[in-house]
C-alpha atoms as a PDB file:
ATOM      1  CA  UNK A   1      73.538 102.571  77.349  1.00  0.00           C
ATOM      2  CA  UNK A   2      72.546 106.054  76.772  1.00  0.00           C
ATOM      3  CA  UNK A   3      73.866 108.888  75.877  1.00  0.00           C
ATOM      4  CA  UNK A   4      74.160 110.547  79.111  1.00  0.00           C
ATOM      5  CA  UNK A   5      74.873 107.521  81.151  1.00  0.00           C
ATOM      6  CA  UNK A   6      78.229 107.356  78.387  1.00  0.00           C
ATOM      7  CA  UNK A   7      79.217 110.631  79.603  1.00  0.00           C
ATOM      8  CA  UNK A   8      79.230 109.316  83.599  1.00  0.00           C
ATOM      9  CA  UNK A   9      80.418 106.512  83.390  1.00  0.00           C
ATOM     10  CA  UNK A  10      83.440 108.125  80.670  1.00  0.00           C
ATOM     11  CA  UNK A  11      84.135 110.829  83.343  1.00  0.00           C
ATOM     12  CA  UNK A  12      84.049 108.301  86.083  1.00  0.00           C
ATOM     13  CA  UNK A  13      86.427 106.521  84.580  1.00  0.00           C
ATOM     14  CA  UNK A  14      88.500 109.410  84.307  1.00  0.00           C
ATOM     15  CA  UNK A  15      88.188 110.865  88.096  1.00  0.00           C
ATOM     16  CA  UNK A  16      89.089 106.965  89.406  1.00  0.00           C
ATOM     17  CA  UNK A  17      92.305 106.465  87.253  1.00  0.00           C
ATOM     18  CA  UNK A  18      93.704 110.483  88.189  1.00  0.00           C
ATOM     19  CA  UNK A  19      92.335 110.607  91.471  1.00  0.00           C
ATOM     20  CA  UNK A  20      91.999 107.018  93.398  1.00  0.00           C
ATOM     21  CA  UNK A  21      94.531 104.938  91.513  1.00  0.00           C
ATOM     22  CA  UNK A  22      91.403 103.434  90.776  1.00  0.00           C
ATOM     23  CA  UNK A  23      91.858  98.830  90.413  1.00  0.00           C
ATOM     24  CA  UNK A  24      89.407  96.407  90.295  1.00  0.00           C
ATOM     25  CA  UNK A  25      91.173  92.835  91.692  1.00  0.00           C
ATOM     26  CA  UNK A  26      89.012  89.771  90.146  1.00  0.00           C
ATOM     27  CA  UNK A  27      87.099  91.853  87.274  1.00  0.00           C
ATOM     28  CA  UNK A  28      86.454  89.106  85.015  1.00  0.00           C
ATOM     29  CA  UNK A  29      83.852  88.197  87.122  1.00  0.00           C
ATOM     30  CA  UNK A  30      82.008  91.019  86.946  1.00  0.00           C
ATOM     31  CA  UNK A  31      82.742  90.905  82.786  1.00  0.00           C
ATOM     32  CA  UNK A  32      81.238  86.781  82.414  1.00  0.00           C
ATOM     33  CA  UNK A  33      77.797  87.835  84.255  1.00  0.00           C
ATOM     34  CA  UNK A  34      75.545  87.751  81.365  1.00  0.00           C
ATOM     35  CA  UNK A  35      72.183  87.568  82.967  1.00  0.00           C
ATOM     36  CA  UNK A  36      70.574  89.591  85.750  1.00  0.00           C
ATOM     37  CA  UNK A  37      72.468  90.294  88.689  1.00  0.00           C
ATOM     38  CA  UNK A  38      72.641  92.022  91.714  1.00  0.00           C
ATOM     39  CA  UNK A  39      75.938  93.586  92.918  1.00  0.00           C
ATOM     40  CA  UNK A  40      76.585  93.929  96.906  1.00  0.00           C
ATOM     41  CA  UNK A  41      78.255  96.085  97.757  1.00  0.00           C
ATOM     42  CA  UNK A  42      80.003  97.495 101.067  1.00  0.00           C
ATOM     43  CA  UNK A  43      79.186 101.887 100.979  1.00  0.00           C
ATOM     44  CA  UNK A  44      81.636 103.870 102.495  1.00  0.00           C
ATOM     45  CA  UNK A  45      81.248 107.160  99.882  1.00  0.00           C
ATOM     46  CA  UNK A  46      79.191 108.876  97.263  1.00  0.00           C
ATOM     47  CA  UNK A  47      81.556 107.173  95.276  1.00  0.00           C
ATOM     48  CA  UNK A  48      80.434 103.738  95.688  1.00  0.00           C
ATOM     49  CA  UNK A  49      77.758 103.338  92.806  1.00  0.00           C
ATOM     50  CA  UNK A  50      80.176 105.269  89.785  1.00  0.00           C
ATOM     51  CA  UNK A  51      83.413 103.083  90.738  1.00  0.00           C
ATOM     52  CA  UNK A  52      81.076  99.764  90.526  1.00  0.00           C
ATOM     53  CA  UNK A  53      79.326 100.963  87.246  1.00  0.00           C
ATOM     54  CA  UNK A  54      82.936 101.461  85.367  1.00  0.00           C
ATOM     55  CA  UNK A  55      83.996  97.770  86.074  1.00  0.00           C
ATOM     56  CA  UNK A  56      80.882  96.638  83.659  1.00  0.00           C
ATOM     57  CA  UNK A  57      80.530  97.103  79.726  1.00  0.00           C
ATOM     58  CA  UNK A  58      76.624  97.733  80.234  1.00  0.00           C
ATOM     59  CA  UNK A  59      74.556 100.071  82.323  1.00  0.00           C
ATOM     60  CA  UNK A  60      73.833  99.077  85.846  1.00  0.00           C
ATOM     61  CA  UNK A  61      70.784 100.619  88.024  1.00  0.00           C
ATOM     62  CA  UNK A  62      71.668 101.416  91.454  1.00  0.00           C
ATOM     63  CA  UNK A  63      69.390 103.295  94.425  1.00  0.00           C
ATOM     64  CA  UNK A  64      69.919 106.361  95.521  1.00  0.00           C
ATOM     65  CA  UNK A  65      68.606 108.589  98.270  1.00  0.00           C
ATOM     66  CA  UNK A  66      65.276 109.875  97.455  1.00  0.00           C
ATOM     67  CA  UNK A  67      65.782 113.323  98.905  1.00  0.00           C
ATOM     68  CA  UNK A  68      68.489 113.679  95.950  1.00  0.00           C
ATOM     69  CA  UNK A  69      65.992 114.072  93.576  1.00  0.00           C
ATOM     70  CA  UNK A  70      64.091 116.728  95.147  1.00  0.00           C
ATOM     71  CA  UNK A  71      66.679 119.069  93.185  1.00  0.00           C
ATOM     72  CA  UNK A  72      65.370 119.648  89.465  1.00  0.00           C
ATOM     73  CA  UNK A  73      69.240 119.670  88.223  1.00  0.00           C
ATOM     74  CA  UNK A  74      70.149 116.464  90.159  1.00  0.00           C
ATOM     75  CA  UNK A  75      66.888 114.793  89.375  1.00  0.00           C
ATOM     76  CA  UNK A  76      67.231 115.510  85.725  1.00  0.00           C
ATOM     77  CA  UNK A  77      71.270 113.655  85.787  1.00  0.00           C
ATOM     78  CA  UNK A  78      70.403 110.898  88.190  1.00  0.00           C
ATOM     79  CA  UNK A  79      67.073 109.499  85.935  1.00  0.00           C
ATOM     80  CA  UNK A  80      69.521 109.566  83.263  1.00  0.00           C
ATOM     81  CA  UNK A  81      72.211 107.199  84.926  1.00  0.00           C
ATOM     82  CA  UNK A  82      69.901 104.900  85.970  1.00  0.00           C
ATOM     83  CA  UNK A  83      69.337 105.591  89.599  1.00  0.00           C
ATOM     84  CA  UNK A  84      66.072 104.311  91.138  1.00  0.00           C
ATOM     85  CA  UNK A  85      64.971 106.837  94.005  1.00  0.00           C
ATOM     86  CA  UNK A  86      64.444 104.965  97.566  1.00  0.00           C
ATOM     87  CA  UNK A  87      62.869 105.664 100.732  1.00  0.00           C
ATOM     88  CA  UNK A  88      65.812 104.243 102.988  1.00  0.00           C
ATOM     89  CA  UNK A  89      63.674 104.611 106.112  1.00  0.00           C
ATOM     90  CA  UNK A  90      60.700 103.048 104.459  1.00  0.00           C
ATOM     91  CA  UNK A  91      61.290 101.881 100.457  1.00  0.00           C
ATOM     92  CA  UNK A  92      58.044 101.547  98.531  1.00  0.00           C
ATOM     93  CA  UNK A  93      56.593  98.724  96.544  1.00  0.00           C
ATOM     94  CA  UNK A  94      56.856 100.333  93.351  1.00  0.00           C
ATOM     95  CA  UNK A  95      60.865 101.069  93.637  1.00  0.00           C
ATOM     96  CA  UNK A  96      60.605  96.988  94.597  1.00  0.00           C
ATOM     97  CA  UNK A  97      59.135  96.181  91.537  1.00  0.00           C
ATOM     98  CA  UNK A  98      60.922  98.130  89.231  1.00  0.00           C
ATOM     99  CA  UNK A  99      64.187  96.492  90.962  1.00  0.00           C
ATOM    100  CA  UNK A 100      62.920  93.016  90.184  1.00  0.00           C
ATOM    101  CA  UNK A 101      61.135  93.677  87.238  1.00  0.00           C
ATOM    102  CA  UNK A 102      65.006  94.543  85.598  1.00  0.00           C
ATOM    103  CA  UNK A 103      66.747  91.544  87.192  1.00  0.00           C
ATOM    104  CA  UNK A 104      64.151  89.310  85.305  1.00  0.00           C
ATOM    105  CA  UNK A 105      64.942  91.121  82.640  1.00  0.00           C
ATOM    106  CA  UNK A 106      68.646  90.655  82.520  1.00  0.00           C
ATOM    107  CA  UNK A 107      69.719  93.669  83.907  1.00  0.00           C
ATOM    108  CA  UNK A 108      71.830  94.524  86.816  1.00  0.00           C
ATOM    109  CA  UNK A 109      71.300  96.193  89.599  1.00  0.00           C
ATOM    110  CA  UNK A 110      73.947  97.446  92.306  1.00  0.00           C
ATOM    111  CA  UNK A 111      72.546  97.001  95.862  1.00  0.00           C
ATOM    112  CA  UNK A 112      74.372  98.079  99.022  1.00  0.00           C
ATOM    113  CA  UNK A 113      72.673  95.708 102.025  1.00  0.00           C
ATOM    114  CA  UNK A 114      73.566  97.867 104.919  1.00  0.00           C
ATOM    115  CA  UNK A 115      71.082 100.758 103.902  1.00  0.00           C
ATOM    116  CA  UNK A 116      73.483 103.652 104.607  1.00  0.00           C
ATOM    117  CA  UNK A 117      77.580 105.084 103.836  1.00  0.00           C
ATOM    118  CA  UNK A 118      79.606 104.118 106.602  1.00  0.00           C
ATOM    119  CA  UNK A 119      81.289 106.356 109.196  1.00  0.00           C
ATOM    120  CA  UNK A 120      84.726 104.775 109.331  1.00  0.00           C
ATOM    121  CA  UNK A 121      84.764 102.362 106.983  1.00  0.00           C
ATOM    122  CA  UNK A 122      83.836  99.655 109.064  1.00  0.00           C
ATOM    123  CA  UNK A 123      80.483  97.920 107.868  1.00  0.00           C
ATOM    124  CA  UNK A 124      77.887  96.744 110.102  1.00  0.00           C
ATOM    125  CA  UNK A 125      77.238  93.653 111.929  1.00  0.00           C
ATOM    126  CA  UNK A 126      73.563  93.210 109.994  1.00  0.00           C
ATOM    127  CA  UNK A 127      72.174  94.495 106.662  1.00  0.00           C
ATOM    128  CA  UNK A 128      68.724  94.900 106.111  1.00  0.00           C
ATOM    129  CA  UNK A 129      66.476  92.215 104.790  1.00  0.00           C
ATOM    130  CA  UNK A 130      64.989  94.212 101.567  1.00  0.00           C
ATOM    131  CA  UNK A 131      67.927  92.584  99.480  1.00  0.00           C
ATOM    132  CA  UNK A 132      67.116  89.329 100.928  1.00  0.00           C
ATOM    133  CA  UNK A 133      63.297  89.965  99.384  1.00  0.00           C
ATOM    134  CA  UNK A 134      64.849  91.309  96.377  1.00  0.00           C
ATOM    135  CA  UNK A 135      66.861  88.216  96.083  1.00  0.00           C
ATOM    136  CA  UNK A 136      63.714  85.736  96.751  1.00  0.00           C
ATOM    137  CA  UNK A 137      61.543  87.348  93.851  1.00  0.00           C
ATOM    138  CA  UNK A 138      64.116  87.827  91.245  1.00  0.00           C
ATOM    139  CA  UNK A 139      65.650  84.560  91.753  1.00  0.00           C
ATOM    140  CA  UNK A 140      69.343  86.118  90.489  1.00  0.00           C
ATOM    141  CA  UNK A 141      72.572  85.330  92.318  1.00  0.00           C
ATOM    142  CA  UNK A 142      74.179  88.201  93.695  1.00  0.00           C
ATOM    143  CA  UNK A 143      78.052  89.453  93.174  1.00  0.00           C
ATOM    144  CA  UNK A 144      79.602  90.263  96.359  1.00  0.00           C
ATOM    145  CA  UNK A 145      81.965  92.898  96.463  1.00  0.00           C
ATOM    146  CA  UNK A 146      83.883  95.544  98.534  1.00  0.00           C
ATOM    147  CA  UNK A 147      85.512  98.818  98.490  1.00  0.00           C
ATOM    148  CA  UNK A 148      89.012  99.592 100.224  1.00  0.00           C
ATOM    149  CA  UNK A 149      90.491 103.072 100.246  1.00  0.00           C
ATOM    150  CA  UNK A 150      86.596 104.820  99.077  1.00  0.00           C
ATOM    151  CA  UNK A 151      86.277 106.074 102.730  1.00  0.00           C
ATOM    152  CA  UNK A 152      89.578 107.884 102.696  1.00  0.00           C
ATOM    153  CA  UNK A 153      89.414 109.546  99.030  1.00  0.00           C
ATOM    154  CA  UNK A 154      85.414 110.650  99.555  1.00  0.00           C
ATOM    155  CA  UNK A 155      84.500 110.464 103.186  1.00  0.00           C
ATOM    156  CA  UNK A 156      80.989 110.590 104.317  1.00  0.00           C
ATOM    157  CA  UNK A 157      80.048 114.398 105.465  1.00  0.00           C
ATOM    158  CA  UNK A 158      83.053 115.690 103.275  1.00  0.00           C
ATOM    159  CA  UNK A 159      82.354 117.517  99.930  1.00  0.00           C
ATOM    160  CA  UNK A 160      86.320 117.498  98.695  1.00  0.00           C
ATOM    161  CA  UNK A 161      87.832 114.512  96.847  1.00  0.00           C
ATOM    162  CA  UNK A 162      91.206 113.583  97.672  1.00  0.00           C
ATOM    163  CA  UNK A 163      93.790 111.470  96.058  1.00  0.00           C
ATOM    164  CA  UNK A 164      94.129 108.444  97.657  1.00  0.00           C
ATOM    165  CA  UNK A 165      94.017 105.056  96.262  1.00  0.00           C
ATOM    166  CA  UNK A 166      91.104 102.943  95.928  1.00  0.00           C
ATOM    167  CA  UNK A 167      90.042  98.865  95.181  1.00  0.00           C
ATOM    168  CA  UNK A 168      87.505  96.963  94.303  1.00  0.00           C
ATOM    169  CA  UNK A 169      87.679  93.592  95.713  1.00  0.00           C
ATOM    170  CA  UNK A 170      85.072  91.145  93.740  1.00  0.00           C
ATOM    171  CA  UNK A 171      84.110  87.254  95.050  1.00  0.00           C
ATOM    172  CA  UNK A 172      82.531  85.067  93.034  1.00  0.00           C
ATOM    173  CA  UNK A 173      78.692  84.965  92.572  1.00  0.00           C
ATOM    174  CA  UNK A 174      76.754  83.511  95.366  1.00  0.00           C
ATOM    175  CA  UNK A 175      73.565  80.887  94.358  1.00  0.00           C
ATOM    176  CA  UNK A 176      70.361  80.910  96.638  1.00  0.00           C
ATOM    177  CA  UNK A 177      68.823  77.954  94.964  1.00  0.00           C
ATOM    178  CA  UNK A 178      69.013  76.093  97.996  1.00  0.00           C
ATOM    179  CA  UNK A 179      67.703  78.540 100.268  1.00  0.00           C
ATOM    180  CA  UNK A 180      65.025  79.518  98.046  1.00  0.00           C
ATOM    181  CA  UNK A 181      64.092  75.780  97.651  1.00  0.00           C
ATOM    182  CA  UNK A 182      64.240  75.014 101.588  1.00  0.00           C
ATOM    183  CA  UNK A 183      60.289  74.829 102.405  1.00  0.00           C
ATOM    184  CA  UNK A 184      60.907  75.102 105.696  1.00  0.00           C
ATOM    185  CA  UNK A 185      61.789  78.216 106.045  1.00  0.00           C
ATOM    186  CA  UNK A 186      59.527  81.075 106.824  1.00  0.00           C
ATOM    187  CA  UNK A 187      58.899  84.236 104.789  1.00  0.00           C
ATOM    188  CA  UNK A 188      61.245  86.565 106.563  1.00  0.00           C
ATOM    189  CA  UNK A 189      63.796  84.084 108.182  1.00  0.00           C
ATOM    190  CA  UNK A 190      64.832  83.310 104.359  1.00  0.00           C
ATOM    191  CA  UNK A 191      64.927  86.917 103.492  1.00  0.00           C
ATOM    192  CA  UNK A 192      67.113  87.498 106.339  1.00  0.00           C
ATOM    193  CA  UNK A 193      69.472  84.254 105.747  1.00  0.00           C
ATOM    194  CA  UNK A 194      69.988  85.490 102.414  1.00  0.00           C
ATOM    195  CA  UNK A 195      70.779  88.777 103.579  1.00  0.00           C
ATOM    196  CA  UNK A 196      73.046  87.116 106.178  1.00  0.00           C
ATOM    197  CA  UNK A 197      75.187  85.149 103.596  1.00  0.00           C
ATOM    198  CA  UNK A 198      75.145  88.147 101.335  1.00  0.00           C
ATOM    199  CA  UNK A 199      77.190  90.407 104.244  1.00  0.00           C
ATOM    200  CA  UNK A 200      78.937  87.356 105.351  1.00  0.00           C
ATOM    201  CA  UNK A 201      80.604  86.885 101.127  1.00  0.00           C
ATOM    202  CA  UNK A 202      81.303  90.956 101.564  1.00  0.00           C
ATOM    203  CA  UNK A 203      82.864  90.708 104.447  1.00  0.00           C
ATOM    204  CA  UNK A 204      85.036  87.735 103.751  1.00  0.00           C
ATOM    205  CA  UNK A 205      86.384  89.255 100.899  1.00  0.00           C
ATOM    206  CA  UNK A 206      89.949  90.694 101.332  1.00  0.00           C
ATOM    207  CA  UNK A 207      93.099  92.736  99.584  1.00  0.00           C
ATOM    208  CA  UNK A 208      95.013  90.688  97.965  1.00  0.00           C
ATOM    209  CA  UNK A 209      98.272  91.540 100.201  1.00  0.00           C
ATOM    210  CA  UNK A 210      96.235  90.895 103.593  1.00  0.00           C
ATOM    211  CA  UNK A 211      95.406  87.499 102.581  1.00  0.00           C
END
């Protein structure tokens, strides 16, 4: 972890607890992964990627909107948290690589399958098969979790935080050995049933008071 990434993820920490009421139910298993690993996540606000990052001891990579960069001050603090520019319309190879190149590596990487911050809060009925790809070359299992209360403290189209509490919900890793092993599956059905189960573990996951 760098120096700079320190500082983030230290004032991240610090903006959650005074400002969301910031919890994270089912941490510890975001604290046992040892290996690489991606973490799914639902995206409801700018928040999203900071609020995952604090719940692990180590650095995590996550995308970001390659437009962000085009800014020489926000370029020069997002390359030094570990964000990976992306093309959502069209993400190239190279971003790809890098992305798998880390999981084999033993990092992790924070991955939100719908491609975009929600409206409402409400996430969609498909995500988009990149992760699924992502999932197939790496050959990590993927952490599934989701945000309540994000949408309401940092909305998308608003520039003013409010206080208003905010959870992490994590489930329990998810395996694709099978799918990966199942020969008779094409190319881009298996990308897409792994990006299926992938939203299916978000969206299953609940509060703990509405289950």
């Amino acid at each position: 972890m760098n120096f700079w990434y320190w500082i983030g993820q230290t004032l991240s920490r610090m903006i959650a607890k005074v400002f969301c009421s910031y919890r994270i139910v089912n941490r510890e298993a975001m604290t046992s992964a040892k290996d690489g690993l991606i973490v799914a996540s639902n995206h409801v606000s700018f928040l999203d990627p900071p609020l995952v990052g604090i719940g692990f001891h180590q650095a995590v990579y996550y995308f970001a909107r390659k437009t962000l960069f085009d800014h020489p001050l926000a370029n020069w603090i997002l390359t030094r948290v570990n964000a990976l520019p992306v093309d959502q319309e069209k993400p190239e190879l190279s971003v790809l690589r890098k992305t798998i190149n880390l999981l084999k590596k033993g990092e992790k990487v924070v991955l939100f399958p719908e491609g975009e911050r929600s409206w409402d809060g409400n996430m969609k009925e498909e995500g988009e098969p990149g992760i699924g790809m992502i999932v197939a070359k790496s050959k990590v299992p993927v952490l599934p979790v989701r945000f309540f209360g994000a949408e309401k403290a940092l909305p998308r189209g608003s520039k003013i935080l409010r206080c208003h509490p905010v959870t992490l919900v994590v489930g329990e890793p998810l395996d694709f050995s099978d799918t990966l092993a199942d020969k008779s599956l094409g190319t881009k059905e298996r990308y897409q049933l792994i990006t299926d189960r992938i939203m299916e573990g978000i969206r299953a996951l609940r509060l703990p008071e509405e289950s």
